[in-house]
N, C-alpha and C. Protein backbone atom coordinates (compact mmCIF):
# COMPACT_ATOMS: atom_id res chain seq x y z
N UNK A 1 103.29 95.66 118.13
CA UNK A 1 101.96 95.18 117.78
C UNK A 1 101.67 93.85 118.48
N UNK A 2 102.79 92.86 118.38
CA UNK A 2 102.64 91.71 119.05
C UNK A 2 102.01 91.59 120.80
N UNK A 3 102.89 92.89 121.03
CA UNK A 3 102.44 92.91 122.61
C UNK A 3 101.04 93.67 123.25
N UNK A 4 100.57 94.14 122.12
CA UNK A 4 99.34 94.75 121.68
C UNK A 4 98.12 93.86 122.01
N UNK A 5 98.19 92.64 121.03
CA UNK A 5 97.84 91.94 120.35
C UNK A 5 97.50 90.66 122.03
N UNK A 6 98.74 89.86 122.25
CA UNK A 6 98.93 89.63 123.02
C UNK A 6 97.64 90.48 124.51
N UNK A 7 98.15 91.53 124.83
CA UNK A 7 97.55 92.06 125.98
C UNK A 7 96.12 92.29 125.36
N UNK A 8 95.52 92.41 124.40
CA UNK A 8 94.01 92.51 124.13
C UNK A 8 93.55 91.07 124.37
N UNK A 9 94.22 89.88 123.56
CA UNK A 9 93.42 88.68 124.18
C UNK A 9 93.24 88.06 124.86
N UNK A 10 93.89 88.47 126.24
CA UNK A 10 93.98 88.47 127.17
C UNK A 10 92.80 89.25 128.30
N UNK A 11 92.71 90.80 127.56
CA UNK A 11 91.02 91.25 128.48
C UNK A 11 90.14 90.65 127.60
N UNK A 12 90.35 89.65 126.13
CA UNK A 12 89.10 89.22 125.82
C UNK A 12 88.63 88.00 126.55
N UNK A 13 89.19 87.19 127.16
CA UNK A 13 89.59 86.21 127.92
C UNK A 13 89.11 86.55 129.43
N UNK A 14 89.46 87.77 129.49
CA UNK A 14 88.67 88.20 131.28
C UNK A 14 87.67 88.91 130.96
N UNK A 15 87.02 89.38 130.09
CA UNK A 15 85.83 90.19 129.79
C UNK A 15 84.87 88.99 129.49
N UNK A 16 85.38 88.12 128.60
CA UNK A 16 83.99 86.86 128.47
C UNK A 16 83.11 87.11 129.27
N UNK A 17 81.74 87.07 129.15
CA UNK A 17 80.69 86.71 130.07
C UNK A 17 80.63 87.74 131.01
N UNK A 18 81.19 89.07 130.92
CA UNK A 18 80.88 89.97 131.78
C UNK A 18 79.82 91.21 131.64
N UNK A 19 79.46 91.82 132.60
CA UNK A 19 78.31 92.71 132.38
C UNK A 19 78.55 93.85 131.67
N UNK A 20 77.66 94.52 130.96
CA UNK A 20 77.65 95.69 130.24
C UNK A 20 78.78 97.11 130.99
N UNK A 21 78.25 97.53 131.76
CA UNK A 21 79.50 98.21 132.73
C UNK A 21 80.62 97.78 132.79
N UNK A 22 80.79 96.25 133.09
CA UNK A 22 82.47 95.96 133.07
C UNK A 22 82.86 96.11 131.69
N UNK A 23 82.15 96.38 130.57
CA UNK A 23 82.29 95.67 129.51
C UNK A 23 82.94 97.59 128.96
N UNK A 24 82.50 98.56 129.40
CA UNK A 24 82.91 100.05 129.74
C UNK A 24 84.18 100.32 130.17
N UNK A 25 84.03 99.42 131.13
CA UNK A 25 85.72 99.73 132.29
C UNK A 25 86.62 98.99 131.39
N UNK A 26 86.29 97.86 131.31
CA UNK A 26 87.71 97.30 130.15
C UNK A 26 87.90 97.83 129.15
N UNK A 27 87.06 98.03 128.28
CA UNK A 27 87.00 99.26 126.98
C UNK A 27 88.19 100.11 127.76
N UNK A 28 87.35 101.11 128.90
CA UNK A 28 88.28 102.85 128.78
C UNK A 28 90.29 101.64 129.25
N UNK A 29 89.97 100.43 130.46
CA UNK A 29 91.61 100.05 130.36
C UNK A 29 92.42 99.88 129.32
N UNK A 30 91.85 99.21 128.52
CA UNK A 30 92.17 98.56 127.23
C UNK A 30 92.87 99.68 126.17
N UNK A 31 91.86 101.35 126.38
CA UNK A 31 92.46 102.00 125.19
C UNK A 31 93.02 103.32 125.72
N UNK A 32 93.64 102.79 126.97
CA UNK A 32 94.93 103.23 127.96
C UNK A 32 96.53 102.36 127.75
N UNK A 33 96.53 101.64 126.82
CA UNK A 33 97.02 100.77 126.25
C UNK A 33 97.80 101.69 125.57
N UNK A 34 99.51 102.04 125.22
CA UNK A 34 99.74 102.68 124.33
C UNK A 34 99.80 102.15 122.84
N UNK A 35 99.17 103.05 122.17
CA UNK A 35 98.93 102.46 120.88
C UNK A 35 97.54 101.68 120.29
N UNK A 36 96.84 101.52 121.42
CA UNK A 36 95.62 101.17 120.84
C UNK A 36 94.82 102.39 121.24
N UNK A 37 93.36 102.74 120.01
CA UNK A 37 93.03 103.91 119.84
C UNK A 37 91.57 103.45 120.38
N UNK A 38 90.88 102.83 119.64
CA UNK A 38 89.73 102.60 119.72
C UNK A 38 89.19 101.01 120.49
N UNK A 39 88.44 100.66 121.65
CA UNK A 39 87.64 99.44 122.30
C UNK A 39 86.44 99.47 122.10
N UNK A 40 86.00 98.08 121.46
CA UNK A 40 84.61 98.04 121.85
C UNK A 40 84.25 96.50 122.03
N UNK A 41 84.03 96.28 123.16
CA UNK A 41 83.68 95.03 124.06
C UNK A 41 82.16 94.91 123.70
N UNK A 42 81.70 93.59 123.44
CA UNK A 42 80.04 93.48 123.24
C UNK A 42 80.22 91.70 124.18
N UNK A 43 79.84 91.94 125.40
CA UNK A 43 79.53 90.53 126.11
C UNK A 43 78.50 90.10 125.45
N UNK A 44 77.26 90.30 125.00
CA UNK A 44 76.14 89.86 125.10
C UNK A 44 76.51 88.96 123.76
N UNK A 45 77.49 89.17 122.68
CA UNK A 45 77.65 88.22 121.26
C UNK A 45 79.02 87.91 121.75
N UNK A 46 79.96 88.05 122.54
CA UNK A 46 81.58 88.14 122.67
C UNK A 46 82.39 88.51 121.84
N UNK A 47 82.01 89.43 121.07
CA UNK A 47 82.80 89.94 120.22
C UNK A 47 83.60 91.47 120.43
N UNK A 48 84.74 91.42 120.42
CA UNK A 48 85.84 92.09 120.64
C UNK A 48 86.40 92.43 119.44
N UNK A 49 86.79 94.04 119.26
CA UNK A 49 87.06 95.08 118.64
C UNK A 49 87.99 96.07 118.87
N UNK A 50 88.79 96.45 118.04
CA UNK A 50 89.31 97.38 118.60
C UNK A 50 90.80 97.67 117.28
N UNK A 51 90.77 98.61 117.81
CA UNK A 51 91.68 99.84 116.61
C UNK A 51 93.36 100.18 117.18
N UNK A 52 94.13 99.92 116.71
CA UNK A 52 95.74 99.99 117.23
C UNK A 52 96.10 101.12 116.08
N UNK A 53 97.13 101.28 116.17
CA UNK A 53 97.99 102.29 115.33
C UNK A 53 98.49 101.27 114.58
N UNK A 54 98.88 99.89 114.43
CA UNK A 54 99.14 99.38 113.23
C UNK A 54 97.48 98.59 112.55
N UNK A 55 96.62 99.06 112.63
CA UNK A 55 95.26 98.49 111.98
C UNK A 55 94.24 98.13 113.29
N UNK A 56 93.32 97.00 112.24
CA UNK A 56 92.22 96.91 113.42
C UNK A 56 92.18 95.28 113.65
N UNK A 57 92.00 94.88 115.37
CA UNK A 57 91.71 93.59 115.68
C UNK A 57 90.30 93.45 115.77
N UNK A 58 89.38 92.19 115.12
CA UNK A 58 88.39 91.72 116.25
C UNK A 58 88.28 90.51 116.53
N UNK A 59 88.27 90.08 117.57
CA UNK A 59 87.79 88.77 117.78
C UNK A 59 86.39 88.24 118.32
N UNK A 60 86.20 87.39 117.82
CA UNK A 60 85.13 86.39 118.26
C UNK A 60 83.72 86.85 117.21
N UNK A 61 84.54 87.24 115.99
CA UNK A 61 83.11 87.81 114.86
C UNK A 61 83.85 88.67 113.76
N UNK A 62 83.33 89.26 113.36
CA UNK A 62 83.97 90.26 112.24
C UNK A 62 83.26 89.78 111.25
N UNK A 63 83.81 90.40 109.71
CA UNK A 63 83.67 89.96 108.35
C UNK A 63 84.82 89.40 107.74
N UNK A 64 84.81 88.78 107.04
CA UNK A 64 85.90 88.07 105.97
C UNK A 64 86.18 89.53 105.08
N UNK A 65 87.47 89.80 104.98
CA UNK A 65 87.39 90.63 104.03
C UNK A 65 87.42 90.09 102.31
N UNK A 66 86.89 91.40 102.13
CA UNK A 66 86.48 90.42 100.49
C UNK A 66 87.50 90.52 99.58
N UNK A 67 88.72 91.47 99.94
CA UNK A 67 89.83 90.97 99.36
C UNK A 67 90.96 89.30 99.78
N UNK A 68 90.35 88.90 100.41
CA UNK A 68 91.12 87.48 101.19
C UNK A 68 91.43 87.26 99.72
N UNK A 69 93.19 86.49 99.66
CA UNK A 69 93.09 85.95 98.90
C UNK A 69 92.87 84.58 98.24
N UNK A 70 92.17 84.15 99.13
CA UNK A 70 91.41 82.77 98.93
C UNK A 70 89.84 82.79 99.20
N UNK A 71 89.30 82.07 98.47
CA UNK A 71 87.58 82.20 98.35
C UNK A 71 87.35 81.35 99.66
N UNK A 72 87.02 81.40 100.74
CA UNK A 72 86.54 80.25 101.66
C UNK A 72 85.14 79.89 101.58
N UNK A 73 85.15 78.15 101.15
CA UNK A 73 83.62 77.82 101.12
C UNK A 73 82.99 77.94 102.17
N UNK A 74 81.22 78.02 102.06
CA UNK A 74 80.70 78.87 102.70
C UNK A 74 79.83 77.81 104.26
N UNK A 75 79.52 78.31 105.06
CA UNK A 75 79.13 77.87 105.93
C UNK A 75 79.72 77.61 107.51
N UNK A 76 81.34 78.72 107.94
CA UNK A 76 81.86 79.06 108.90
C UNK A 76 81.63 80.05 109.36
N UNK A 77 82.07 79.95 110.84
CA UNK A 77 81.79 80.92 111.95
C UNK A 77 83.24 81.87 112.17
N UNK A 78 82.92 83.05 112.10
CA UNK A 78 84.00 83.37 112.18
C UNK A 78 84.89 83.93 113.47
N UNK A 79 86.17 83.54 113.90
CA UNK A 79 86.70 83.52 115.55
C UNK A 79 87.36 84.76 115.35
N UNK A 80 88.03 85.41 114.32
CA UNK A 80 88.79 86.59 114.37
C UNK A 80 89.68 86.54 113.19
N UNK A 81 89.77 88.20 112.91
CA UNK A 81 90.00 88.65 112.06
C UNK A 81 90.80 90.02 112.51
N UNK A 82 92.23 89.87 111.71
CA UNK A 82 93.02 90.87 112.15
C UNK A 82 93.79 91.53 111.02
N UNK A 83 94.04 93.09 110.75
CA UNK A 83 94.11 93.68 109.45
C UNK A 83 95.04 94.30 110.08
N UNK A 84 96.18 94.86 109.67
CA UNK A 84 97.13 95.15 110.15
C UNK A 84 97.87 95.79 108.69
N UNK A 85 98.86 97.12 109.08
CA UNK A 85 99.46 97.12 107.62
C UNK A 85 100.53 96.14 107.27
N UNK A 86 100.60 94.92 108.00
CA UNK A 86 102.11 94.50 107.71
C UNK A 86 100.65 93.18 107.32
N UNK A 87 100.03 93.08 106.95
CA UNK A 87 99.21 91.73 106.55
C UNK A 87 97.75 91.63 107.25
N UNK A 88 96.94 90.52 106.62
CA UNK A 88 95.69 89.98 107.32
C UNK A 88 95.98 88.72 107.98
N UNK A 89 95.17 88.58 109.15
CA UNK A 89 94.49 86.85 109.29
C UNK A 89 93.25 86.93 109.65
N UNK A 90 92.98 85.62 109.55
CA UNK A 90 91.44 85.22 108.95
C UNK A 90 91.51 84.08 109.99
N UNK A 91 90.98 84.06 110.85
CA UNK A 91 90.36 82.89 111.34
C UNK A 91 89.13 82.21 111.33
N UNK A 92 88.70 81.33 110.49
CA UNK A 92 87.36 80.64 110.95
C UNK A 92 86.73 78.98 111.22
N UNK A 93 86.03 78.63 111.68
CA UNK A 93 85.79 77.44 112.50
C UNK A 93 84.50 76.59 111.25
N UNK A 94 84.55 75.43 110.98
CA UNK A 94 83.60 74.94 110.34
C UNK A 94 83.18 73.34 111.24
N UNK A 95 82.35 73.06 111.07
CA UNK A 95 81.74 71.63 111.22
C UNK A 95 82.95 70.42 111.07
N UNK A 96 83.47 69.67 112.69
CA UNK A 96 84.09 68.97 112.39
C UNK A 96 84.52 67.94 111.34
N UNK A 97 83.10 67.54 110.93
CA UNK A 97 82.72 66.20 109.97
C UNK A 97 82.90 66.95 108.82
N UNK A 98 83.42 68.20 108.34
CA UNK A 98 83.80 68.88 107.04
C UNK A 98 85.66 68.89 106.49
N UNK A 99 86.18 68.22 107.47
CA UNK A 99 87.28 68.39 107.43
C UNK A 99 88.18 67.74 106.08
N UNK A 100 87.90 66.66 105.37
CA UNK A 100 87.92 66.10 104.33
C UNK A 100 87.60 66.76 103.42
N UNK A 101 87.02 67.57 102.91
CA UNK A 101 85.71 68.21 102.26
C UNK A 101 87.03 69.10 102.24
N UNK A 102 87.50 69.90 103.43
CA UNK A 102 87.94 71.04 103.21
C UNK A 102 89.63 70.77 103.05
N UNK A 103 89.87 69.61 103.06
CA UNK A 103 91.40 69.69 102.24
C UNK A 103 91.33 69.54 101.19
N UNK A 104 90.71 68.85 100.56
CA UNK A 104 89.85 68.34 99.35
C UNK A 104 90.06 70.06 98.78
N UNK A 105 89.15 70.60 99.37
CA UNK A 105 88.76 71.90 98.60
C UNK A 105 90.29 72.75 98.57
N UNK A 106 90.73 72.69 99.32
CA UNK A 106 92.22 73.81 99.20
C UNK A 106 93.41 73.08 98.51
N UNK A 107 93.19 71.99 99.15
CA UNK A 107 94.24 71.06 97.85
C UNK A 107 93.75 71.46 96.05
N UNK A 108 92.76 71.28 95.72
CA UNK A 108 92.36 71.65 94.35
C UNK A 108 92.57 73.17 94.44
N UNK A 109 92.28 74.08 94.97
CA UNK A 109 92.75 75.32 95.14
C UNK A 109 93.93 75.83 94.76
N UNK A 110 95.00 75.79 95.96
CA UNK A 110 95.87 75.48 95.34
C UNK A 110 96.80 75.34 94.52
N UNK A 111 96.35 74.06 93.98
CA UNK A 111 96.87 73.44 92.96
C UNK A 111 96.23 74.20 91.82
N UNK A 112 95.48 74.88 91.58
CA UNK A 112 94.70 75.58 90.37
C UNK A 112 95.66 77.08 90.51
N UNK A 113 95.85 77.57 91.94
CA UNK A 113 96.49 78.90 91.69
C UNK A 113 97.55 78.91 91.14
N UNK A 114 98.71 78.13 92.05
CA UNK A 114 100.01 78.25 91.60
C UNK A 114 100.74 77.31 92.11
N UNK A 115 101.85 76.76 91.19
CA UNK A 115 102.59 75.69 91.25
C UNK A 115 103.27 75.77 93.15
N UNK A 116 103.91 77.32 93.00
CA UNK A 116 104.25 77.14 93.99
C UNK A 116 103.88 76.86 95.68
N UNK A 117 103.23 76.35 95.79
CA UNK A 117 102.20 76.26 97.04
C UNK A 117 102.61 74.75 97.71
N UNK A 118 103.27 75.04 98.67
CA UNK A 118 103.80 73.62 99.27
C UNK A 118 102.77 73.26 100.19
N UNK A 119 102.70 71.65 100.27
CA UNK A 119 101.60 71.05 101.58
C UNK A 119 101.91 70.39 102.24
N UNK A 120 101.85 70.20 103.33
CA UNK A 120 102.60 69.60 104.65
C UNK A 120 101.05 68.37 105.26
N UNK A 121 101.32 67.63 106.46
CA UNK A 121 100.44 67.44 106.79
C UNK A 121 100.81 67.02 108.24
N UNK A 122 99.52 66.56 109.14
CA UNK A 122 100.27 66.22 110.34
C UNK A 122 98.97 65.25 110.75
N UNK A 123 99.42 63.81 111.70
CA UNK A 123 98.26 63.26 112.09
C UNK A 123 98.81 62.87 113.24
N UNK A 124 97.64 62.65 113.69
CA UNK A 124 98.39 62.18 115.41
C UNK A 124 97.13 61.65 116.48
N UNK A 125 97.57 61.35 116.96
CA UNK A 125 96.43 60.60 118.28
C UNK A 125 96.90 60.52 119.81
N UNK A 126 96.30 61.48 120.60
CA UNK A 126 96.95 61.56 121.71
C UNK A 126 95.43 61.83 123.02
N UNK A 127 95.72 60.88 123.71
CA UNK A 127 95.05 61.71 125.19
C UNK A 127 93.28 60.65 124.34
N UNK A 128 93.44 59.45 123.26
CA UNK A 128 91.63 59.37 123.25
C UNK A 128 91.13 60.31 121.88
N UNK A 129 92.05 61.24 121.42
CA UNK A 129 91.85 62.47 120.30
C UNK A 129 92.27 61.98 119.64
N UNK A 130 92.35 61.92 117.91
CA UNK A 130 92.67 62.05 116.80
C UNK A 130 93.09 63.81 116.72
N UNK A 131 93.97 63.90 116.30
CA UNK A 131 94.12 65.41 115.25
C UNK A 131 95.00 65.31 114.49
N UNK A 132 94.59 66.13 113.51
CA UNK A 132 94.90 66.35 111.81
C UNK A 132 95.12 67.94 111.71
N UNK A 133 96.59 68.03 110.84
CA UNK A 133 96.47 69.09 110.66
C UNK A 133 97.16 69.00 109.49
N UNK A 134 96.72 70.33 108.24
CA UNK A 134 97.08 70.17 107.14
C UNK A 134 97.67 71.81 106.69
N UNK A 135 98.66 72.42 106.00
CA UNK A 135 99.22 73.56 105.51
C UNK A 135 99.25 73.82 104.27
N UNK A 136 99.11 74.31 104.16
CA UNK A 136 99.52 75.29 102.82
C UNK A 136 100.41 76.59 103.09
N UNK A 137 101.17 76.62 101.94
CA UNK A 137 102.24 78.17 102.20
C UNK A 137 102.61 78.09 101.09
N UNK A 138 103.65 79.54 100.53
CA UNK A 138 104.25 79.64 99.97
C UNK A 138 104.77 81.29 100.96
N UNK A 139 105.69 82.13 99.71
CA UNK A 139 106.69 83.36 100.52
C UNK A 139 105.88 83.86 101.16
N UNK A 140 104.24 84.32 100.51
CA UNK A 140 103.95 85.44 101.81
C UNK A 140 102.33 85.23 101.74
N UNK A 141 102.19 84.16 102.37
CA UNK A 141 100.70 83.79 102.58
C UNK A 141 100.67 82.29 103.06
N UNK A 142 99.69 82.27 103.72
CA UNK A 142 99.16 80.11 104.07
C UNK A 142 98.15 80.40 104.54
N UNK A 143 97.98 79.21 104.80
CA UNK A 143 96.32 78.06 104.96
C UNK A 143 96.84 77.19 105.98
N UNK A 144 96.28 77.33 106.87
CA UNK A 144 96.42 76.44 107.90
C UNK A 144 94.70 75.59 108.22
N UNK A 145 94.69 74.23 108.38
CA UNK A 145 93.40 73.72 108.10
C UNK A 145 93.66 72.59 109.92
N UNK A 146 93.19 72.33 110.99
CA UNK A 146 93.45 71.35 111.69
C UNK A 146 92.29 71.88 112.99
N UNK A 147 91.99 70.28 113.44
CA UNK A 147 90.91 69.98 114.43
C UNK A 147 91.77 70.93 115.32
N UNK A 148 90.61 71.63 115.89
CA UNK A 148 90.44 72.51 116.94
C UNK A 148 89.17 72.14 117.87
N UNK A 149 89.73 73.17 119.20
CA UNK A 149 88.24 73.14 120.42
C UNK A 149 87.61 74.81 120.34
N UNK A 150 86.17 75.21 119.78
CA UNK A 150 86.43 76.30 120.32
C UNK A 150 85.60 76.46 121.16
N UNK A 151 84.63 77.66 121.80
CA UNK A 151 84.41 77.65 123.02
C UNK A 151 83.26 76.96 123.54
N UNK A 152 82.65 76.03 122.43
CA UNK A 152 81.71 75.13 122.59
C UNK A 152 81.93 73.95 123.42
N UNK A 153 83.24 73.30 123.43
CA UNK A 153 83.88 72.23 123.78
C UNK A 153 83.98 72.23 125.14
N UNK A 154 83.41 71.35 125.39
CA UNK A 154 83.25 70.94 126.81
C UNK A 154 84.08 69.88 127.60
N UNK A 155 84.59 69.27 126.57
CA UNK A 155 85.28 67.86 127.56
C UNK A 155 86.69 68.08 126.77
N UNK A 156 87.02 68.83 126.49
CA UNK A 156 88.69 68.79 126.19
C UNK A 156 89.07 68.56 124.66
N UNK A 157 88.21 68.10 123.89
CA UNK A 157 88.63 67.24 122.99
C UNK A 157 87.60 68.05 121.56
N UNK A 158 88.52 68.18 120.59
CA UNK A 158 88.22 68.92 119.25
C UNK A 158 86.87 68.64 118.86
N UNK A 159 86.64 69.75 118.09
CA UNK A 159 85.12 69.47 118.17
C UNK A 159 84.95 70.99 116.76
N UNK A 160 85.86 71.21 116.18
CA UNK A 160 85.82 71.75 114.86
C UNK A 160 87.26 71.70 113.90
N UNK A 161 86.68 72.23 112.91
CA UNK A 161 87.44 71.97 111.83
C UNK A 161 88.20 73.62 111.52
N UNK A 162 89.28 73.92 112.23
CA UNK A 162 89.46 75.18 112.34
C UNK A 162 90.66 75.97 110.73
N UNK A 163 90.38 76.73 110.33
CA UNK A 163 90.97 77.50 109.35
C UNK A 163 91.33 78.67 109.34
N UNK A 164 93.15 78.95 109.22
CA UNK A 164 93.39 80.24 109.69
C UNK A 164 94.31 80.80 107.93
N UNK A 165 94.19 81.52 107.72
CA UNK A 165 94.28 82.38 106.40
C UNK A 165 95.08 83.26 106.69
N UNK A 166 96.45 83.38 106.14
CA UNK A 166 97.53 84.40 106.73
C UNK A 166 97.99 85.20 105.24
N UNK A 167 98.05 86.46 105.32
CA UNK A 167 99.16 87.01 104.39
C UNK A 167 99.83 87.99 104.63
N UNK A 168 100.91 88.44 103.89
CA UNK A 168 101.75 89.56 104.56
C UNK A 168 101.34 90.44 103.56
């Protein structure tokens, strides 16, 4: 699955910004792929799709599934979402200047679900950047919360508040 996974974001990465026809040809390469069943490339939103024999990837859009087991407050974009039978992830991007707000919010979280939920943190300043990054985990799930670039970013340097949602 990894190498699956791997080699799809990779034509999502060379498909960016390409025309409707190419957007065909990578589809039929893509689900010449052993093990992936189903492609569907959309340049015009960049959102990438597609169906493997262990579940379904998309990137650059999707839905939150509504079983997540964490409520995420509302007002993110979502980068990808991957369902798999061995687990989900959840990726989504919020408003840099929310980043407080949103440890704030998972710290009380959290701490309301279950004792066991360890939190880590990380700060750092490198290159002119500040970044922050904050965790949550326990055996078979985390929260990962830390400044990210996504494809808005123009000069190198973070420019959201990125959140990735893992469980097995």
């Amino acid at each position: 699955m990894r190498r699956v996974v791997v080699l799809l974001a990779a034509l999502a990465v060379v498909v960016a910004g390409c025309s409707s026809p190419s957007d065909t040809m990578a589809e039929n390469l893509a689900e010449s792929i052993d093990g992936v069943k189903d492609v569907d490339i959309n340049s015009d939103t960049g959102e990438i799709k597609f169906e493997t024999d262990d579940g379904s990837i998309n990137i650059g859009g999707g839905e939150v599934p509504s079983d997540l087991f964490v409520p995420l407050p509302s007002g993110y974009d979502v980068q990808a979402v991957i369902q798999t039978d061995d687990g989900t992830s959840v990726s989504v991007a919020y408003d840099q200047g929310r980043y407080d707000e949103l440890v704030s919010y998972f710290e009380d979280w959290t701490n309301s679900d279950s004792p066991d939920w360890e939190h880590g943190s990380l700060n750092m300043d490198q290159g002119g950047s500040s970044f922050r990054s904050d965790n949550w985990s326990m055996s078979d799930r985390g929260i990962n919360l830390a400044d990210c670039m996504t494809a808005a970013s123009t000069d190198g340097k973070p420019n959201a508040a990125c959140v990735i949602v893992i469980s097995e």
